[in-house]
Protein backbone atom coordinates (compact mmCIF):
# COMPACT_ATOMS: atom_id res chain seq x y z
CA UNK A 1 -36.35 17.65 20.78
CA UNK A 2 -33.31 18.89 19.13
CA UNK A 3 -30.37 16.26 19.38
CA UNK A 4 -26.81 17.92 19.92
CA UNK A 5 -23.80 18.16 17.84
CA UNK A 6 -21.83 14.89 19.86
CA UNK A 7 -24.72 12.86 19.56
CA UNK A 8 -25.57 13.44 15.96
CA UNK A 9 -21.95 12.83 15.19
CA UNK A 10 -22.37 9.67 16.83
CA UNK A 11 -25.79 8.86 15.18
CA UNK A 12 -24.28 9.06 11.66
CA UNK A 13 -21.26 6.93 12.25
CA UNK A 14 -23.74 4.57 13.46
CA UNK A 15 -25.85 4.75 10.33
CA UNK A 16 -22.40 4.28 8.28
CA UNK A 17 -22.05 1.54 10.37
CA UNK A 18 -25.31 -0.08 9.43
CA UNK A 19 -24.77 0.60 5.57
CA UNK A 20 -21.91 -1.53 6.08
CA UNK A 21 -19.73 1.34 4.99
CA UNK A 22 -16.09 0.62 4.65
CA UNK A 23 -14.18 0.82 7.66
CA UNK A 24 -11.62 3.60 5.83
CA UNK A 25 -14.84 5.43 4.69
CA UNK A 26 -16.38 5.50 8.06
CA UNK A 27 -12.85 6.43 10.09
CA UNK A 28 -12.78 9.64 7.03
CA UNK A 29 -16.48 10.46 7.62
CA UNK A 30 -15.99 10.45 11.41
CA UNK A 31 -13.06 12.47 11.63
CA UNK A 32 -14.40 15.51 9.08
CA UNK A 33 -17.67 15.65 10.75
CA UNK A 34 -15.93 15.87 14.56
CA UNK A 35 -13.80 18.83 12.66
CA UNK A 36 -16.90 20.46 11.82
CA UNK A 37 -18.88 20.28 14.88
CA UNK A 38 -15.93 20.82 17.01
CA UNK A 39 -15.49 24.26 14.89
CA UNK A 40 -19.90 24.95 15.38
CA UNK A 41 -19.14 24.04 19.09
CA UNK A 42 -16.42 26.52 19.43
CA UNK A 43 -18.92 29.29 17.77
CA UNK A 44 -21.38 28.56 20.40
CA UNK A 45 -23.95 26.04 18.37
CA UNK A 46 -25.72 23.45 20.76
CA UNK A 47 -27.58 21.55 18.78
CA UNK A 48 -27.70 20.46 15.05
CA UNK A 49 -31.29 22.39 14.00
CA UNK A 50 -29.06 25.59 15.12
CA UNK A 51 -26.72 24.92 12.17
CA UNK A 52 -27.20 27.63 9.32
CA UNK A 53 -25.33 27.49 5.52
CA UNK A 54 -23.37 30.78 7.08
CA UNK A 55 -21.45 28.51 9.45
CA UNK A 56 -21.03 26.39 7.38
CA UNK A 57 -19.34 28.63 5.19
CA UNK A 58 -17.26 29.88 7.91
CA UNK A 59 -15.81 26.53 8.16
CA UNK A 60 -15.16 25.78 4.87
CA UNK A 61 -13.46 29.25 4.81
CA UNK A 62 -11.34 28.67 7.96
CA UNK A 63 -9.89 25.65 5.81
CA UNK A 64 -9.04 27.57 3.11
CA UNK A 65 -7.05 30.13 5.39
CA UNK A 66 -5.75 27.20 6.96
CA UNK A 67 -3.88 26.10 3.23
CA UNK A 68 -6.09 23.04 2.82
CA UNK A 69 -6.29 22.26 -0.89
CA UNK A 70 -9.84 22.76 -2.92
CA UNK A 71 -9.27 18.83 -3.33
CA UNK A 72 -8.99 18.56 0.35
CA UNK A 73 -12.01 20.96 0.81
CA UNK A 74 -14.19 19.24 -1.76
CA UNK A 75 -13.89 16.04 -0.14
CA UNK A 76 -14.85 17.47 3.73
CA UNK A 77 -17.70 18.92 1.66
CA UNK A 78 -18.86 15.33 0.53
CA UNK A 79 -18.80 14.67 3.96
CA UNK A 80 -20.82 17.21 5.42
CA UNK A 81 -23.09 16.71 2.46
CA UNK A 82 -23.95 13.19 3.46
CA UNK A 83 -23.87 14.15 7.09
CA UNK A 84 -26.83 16.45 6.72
CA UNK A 85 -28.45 14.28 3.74
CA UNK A 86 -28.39 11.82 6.90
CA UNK A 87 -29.88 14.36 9.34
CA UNK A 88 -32.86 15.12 7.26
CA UNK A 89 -33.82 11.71 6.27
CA UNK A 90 -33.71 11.30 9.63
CA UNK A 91 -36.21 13.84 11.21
CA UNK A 92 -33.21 15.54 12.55
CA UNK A 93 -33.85 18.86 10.76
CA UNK A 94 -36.51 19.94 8.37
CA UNK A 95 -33.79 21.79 6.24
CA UNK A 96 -30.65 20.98 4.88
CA UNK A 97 -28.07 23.71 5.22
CA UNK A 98 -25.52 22.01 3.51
CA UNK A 99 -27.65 21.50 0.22
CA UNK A 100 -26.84 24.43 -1.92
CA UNK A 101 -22.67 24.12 -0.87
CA UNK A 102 -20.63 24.02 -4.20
CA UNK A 103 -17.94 22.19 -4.01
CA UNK A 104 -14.46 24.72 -5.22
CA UNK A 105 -12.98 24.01 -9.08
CA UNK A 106 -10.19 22.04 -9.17
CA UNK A 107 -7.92 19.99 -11.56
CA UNK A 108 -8.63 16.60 -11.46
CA UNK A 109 -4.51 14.62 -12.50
CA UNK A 110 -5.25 11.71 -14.69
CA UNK A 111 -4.29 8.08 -13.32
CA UNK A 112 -0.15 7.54 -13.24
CA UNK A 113 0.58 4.46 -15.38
CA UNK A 114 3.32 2.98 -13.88
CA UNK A 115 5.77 1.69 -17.25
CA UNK A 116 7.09 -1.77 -17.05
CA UNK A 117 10.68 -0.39 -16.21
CA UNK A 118 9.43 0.92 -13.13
CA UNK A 119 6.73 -1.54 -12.12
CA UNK A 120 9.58 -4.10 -12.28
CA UNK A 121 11.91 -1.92 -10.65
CA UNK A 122 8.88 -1.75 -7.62
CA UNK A 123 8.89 -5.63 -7.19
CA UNK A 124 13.29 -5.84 -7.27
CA UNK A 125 12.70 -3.55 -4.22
CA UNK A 126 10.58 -5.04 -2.41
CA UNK A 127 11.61 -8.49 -3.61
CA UNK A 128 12.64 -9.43 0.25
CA UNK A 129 9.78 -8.30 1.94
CA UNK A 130 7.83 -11.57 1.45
CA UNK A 131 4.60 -9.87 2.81
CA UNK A 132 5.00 -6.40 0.74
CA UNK A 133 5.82 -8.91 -2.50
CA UNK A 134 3.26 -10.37 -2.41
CA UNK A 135 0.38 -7.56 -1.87
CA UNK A 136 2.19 -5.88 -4.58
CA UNK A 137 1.66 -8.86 -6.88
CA UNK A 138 -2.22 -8.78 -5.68
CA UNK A 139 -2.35 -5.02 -6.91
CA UNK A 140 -0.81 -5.85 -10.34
CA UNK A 141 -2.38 -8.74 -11.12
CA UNK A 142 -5.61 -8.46 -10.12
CA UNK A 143 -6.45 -4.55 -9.74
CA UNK A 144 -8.40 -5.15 -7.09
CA UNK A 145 -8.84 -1.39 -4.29
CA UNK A 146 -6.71 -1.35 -1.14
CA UNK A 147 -9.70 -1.21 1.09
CA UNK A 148 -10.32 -4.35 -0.80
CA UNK A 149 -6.97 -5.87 -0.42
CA UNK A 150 -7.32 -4.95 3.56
CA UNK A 151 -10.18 -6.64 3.86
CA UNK A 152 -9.47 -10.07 2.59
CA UNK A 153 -8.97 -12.88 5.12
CA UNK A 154 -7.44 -16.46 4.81
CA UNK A 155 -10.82 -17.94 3.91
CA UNK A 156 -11.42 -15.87 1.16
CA UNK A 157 -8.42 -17.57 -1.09
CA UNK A 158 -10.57 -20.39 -3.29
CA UNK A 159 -7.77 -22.29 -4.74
CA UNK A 160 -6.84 -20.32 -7.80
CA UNK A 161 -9.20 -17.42 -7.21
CA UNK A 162 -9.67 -14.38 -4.59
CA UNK A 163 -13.19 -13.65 -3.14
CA UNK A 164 -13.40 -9.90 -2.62
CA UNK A 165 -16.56 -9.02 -0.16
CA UNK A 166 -18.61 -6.28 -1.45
CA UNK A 167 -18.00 -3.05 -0.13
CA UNK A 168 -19.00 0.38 -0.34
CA UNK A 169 -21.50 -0.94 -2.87
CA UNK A 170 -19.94 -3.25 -4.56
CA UNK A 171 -20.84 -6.24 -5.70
CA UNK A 172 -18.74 -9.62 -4.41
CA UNK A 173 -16.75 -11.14 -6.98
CA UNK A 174 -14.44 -13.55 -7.70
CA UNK A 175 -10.81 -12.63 -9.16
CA UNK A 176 -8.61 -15.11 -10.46
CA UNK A 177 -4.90 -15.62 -8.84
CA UNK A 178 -2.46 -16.24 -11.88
CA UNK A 179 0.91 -17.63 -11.71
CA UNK A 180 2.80 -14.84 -10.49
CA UNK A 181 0.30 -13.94 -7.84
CA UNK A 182 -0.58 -17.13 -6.69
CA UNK A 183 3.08 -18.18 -6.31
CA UNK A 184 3.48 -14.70 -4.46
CA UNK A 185 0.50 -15.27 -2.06
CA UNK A 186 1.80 -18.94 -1.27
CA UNK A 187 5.34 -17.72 -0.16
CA UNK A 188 3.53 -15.16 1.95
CA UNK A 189 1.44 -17.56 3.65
CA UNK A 190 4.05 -20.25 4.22
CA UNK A 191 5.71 -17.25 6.41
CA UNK A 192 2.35 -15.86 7.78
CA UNK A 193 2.48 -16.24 11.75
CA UNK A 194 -0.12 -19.74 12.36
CA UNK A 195 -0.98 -18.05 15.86
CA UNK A 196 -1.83 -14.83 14.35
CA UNK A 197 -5.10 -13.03 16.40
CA UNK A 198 -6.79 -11.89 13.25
CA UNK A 199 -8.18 -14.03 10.60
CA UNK A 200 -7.17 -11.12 8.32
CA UNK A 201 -4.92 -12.48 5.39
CA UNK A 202 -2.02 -9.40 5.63
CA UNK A 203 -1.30 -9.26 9.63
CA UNK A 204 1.56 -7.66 11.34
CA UNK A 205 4.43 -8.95 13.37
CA UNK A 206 2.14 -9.19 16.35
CA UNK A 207 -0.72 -11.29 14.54
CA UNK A 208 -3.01 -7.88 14.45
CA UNK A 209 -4.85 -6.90 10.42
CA UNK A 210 -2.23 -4.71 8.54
CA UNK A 211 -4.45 -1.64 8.24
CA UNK A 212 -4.44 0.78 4.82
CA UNK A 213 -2.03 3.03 6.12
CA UNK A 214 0.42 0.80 7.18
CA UNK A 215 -0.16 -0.97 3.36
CA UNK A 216 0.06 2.67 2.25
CA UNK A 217 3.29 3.52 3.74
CA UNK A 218 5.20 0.37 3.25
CA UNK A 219 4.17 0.37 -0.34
CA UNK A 220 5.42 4.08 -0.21
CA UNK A 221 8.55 3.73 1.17
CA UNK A 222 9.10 0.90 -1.56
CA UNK A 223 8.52 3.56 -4.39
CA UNK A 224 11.22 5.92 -2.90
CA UNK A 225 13.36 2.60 -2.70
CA UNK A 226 12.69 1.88 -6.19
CA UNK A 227 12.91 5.60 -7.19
CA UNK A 228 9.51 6.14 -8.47
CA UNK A 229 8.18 9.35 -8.35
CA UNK A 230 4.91 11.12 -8.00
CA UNK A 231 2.91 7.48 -7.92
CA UNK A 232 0.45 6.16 -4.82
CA UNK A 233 -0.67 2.82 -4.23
CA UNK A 234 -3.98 3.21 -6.33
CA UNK A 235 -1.40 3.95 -9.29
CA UNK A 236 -0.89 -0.26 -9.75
CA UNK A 237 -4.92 -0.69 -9.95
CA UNK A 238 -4.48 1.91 -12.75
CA UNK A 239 -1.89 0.34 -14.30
CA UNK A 240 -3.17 -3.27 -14.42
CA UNK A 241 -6.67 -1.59 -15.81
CA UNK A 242 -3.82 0.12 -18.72
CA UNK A 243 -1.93 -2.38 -19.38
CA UNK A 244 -4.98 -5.13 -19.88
CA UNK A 245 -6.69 -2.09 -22.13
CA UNK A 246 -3.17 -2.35 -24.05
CA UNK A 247 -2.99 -5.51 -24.21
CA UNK A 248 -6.57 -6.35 -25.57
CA UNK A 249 -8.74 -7.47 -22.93
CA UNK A 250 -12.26 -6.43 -23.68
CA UNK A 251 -13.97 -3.44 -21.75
CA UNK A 252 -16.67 -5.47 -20.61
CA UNK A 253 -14.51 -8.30 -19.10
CA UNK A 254 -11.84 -6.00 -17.15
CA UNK A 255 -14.99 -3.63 -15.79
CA UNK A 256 -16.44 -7.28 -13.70
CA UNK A 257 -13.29 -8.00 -13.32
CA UNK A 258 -11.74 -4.78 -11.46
CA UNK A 259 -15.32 -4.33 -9.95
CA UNK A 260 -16.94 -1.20 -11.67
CA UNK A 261 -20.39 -0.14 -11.27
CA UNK A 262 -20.63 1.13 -14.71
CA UNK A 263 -18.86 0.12 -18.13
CA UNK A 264 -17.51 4.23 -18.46
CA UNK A 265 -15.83 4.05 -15.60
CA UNK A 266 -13.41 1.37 -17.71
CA UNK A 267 -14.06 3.42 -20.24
CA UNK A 268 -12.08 6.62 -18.74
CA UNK A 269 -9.07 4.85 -19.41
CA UNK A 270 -8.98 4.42 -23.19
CA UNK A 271 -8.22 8.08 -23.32
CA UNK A 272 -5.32 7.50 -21.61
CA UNK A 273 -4.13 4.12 -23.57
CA UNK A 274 -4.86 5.72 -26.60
CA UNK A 275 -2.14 5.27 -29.65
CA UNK A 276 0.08 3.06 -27.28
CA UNK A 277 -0.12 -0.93 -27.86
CA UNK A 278 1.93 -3.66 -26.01
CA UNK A 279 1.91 -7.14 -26.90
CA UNK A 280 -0.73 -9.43 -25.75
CA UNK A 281 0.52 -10.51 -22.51
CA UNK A 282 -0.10 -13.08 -19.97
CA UNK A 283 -1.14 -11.83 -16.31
CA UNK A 284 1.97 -12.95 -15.03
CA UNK A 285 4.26 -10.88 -17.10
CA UNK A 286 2.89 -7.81 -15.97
């Protein structure tokens, strides 16, 4: 029997679920695949095995007309990729009407490095926001993701080293806490609210996890504070991968140590450090 559009929607994030799929991920996932059966409901499709490439098409076109960017697009597509991918495996469908889908051309911006002028200029910002300090010490001195960051809780601080959970595929690690980020993390937590709901490690006023887009706004508002332009919060994992390529540090020990699957994903970045040097520096000086 032929499952409807709601209830494979809610089969999938289910499955997500189950793969122990980031929370961020999932939340992404869930809201492009309710934009794309809401627009198949509105054309009149029931069920999923009703679902043709040409409607799919349609949508993909409607966003278009709508001014979504082809980086905007290409990532729904990813979506509705895995959505049917899921479908199939599933017994869902017999065909995949998503599989021959090309994603639209687009220029892919290479990492912002953020200079030592205005990486400093970031933490004399933000310099009274004990909580804000201190995640933006975690970001330049370990590299480790925001979904990462997010994710920690109080229990996963062992002495002079973080334990980030795997995620998304991802292997667990350990990443080590240097001066600057351990003294950082200890004025945080000194402050921290002891009756605080969540065992999260970054909580809000009321006790509840900060979530990524309140870490993403804060750290936002910050860079217009600091007047730094065109730079996100991923930029200070780019930078401490940059600076530590600058500065010496082996390929093979900063790919374990920022978490990479594979040694040419570190290996991206040389391009970009290429014919600049800085002094060997300590973690803390960053």
């Amino acid at each position: 029997m032929a499952i409807d559009l709601k209830t494979a929607h809610t089969q999938f994030i289910q499955y997500l679920e189950s793969r122990r799929r980031a929370r961020a991920t999932i939340v992404a996932y869930g809201k492009d695949i309710e934009q794309v059966t809401t627009f198949l409901a509105n054309m009149g499709k029931k069920t999923i095995t009703e679902v043709s490439r040409d409607e799919l098409e349609a949508f993909l076109k409607k966003l278009a007309s709508d001014s979504y960017t082809p980086k905007s697009i290409s990532r729904k597509i990813n979506s509705i990729k895995t959505f049917f991918r899921f479908l199939k495996a599933s017994g869902a469908i017999t065909m995949d009407p998503a599989i021959e889908i090309e994603h639209p051309k687009y220029e892919v911006k290479p990492p912002r490095i953020l200079s030592k002028i205005e990486y400093r200029a970031l933490r004399d910002a933000c310099r009274g926001d004990i909580r804000i300090y201190a995640i933006v010490e975690l970001f330049l001195q370990t590299g480790i993701r925001i979904g990462e960051l997010a994710a920690l809780t109080l229990s996963d601080i062992k002495g002079n080293e973080l334990q980030i959970a795997a995620q998304e595929g991802h292997a667990q690690r350990l990443v080590p806490l240097n001066k600057a980020a351990k003294e950082a993390l200890d004025r945080y937590i000194a402050v921290r609210s002891p009756s605080a709901a969540s065992s999260a490690l970054f909580v809000t006023k009321t006790g509840r996890a900060l979530l990524i887009r309140n870490i993403r706004t804060a750290i936002d508002r910050y860079f217009r504070i600091a007047g730094i332009e065109g730079a996100k919060v991923n930029d200070l994992r780019h930078t401490f991968i940059a600076h530590h390529l600058m500065a010496g540090t082996s390929i093979t020990t900063l790919s374990k140590l920022v978490g990479h699957k594979r040694l040419s994903t570190t290996e991206r970045y040389l391009e970009l450090v290429k014919d600049k040097t800085t002094d060997t520096v300590k973690l803390e000086e960053l």
